[in-house]
C-alpha atoms as a PDB file:
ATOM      1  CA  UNK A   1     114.794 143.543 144.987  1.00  0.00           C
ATOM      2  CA  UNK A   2     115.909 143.405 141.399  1.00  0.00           C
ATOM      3  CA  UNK A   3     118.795 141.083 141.962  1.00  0.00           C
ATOM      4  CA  UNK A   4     115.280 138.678 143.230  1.00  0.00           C
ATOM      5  CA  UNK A   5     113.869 138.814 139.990  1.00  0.00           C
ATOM      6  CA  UNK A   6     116.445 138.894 137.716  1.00  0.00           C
ATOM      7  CA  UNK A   7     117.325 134.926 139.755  1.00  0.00           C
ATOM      8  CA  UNK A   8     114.680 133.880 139.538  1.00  0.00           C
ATOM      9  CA  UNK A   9     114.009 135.047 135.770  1.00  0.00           C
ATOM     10  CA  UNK A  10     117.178 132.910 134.878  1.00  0.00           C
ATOM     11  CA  UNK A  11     116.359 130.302 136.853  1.00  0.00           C
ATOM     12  CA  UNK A  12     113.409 129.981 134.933  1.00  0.00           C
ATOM     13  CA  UNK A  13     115.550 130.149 131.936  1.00  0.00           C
ATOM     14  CA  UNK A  14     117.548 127.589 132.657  1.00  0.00           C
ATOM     15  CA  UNK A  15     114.666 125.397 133.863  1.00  0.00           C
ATOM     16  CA  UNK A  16     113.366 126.104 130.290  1.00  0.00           C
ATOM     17  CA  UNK A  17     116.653 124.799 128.707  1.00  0.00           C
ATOM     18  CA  UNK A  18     116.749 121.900 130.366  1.00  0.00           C
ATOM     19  CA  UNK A  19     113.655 120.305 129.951  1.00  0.00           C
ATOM     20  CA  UNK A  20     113.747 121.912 125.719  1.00  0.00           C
ATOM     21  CA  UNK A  21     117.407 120.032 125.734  1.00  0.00           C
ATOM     22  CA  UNK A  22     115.459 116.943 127.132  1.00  0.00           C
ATOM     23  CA  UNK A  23     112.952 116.932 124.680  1.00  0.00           C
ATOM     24  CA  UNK A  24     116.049 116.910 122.248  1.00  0.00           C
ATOM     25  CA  UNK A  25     117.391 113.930 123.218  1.00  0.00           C
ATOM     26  CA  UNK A  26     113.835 112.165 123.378  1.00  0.00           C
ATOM     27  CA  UNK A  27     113.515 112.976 120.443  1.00  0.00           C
ATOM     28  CA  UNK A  28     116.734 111.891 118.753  1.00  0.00           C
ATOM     29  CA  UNK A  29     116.348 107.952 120.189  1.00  0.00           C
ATOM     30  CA  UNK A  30     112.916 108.483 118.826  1.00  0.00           C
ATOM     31  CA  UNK A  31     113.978 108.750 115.257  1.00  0.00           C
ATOM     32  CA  UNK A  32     117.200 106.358 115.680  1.00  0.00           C
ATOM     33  CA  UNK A  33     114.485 103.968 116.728  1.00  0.00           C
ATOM     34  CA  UNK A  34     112.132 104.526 113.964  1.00  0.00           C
ATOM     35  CA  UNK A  35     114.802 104.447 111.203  1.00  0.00           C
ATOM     36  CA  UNK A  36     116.208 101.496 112.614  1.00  0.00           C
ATOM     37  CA  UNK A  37     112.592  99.814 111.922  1.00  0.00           C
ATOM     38  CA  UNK A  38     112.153 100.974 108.959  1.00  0.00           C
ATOM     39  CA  UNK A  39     115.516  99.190 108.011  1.00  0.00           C
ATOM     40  CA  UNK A  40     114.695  96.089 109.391  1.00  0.00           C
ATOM     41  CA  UNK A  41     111.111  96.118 107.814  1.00  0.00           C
ATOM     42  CA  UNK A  42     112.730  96.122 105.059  1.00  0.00           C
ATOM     43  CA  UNK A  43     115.110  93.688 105.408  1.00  0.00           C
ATOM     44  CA  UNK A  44     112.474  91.230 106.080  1.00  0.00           C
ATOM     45  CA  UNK A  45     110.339  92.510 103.271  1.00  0.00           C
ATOM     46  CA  UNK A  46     113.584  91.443 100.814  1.00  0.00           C
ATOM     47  CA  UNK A  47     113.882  88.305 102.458  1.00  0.00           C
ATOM     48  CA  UNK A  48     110.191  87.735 101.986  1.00  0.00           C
ATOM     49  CA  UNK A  49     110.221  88.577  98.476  1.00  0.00           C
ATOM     50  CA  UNK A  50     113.719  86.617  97.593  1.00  0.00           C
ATOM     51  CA  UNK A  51     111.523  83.601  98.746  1.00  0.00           C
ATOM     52  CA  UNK A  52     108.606  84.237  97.140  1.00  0.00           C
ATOM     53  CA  UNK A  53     111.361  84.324  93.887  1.00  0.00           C
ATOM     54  CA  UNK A  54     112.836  81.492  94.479  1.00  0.00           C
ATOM     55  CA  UNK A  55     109.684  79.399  95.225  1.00  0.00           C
ATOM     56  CA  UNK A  56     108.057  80.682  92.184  1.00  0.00           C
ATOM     57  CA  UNK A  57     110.866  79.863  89.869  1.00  0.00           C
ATOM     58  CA  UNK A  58     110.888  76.253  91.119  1.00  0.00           C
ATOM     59  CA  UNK A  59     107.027  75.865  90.186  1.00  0.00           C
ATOM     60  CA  UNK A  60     107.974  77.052  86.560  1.00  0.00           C
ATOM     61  CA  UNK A  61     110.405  74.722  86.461  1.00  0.00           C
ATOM     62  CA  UNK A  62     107.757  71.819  86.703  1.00  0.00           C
ATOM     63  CA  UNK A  63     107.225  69.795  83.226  1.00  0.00           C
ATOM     64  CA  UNK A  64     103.569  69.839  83.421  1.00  0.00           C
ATOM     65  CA  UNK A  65     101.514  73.052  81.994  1.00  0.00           C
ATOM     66  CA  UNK A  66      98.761  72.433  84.868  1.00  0.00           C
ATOM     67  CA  UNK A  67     101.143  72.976  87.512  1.00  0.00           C
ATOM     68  CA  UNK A  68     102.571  76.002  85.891  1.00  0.00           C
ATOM     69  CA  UNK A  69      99.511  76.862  85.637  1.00  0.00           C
ATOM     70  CA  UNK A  70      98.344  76.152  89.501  1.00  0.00           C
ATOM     71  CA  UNK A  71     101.333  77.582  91.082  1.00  0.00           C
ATOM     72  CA  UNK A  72     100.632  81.141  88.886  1.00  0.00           C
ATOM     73  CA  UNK A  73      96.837  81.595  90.430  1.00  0.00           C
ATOM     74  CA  UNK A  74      98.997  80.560  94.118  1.00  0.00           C
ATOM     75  CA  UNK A  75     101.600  83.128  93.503  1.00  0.00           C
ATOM     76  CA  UNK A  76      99.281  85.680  92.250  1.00  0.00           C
ATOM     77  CA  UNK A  77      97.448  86.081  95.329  1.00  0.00           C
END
C-alpha cells in the first residue's frame, strides 16, 4: 500500500516537472521573440531618423530664407 502512494506521489512529481520545464521553454522563445523586436524597432526607428537627417539637411541647403524657413515648421512637426 505504501509502494501505491509513494508512485503515484512521484508521478505527480514528475508530471509537475514537466509541464514547469515547459513553461521554461515557452518562456525562453517568448523573450528571444520580444528582444528580437525590440531590435528591429529600432533598426527601423534609425533608419527613420537617418532620413528625416538627410531630408532636413537638403532643405537647409536651399538659397532662399522662406524655404529654410518652410521646411523648419515641416520638420518640426
Amino acid at each position: 500500500m505504501i509502494k501505491k502512494n509513494s508512485h503515484r506521489a512521484g508521478k505527480w512529481r514528475s508530471t509537475l516537472v514537466g509541464a514547469l520545464l515547459g513553461v521554461l521553454v515557452v518562456q525562453v522563445f517568448l523573450v528571444r521573440w520580444l528582444a528580437q523586436s525590440q531590435v528591429d524597432s529600432a533598426q527601423e526607428r534609425n533608419v527613420a531618423e537617418a532620413a528625416a537627417r538627410v531630408a532636413e539637411a537638403r532643405c537647409l541647403e536651399t538659397a532662399s530664407p522662406r524655404t529654410r524657413d518652410a521646411c523648419r515648421v515641416v520638420t518640426a512637426r
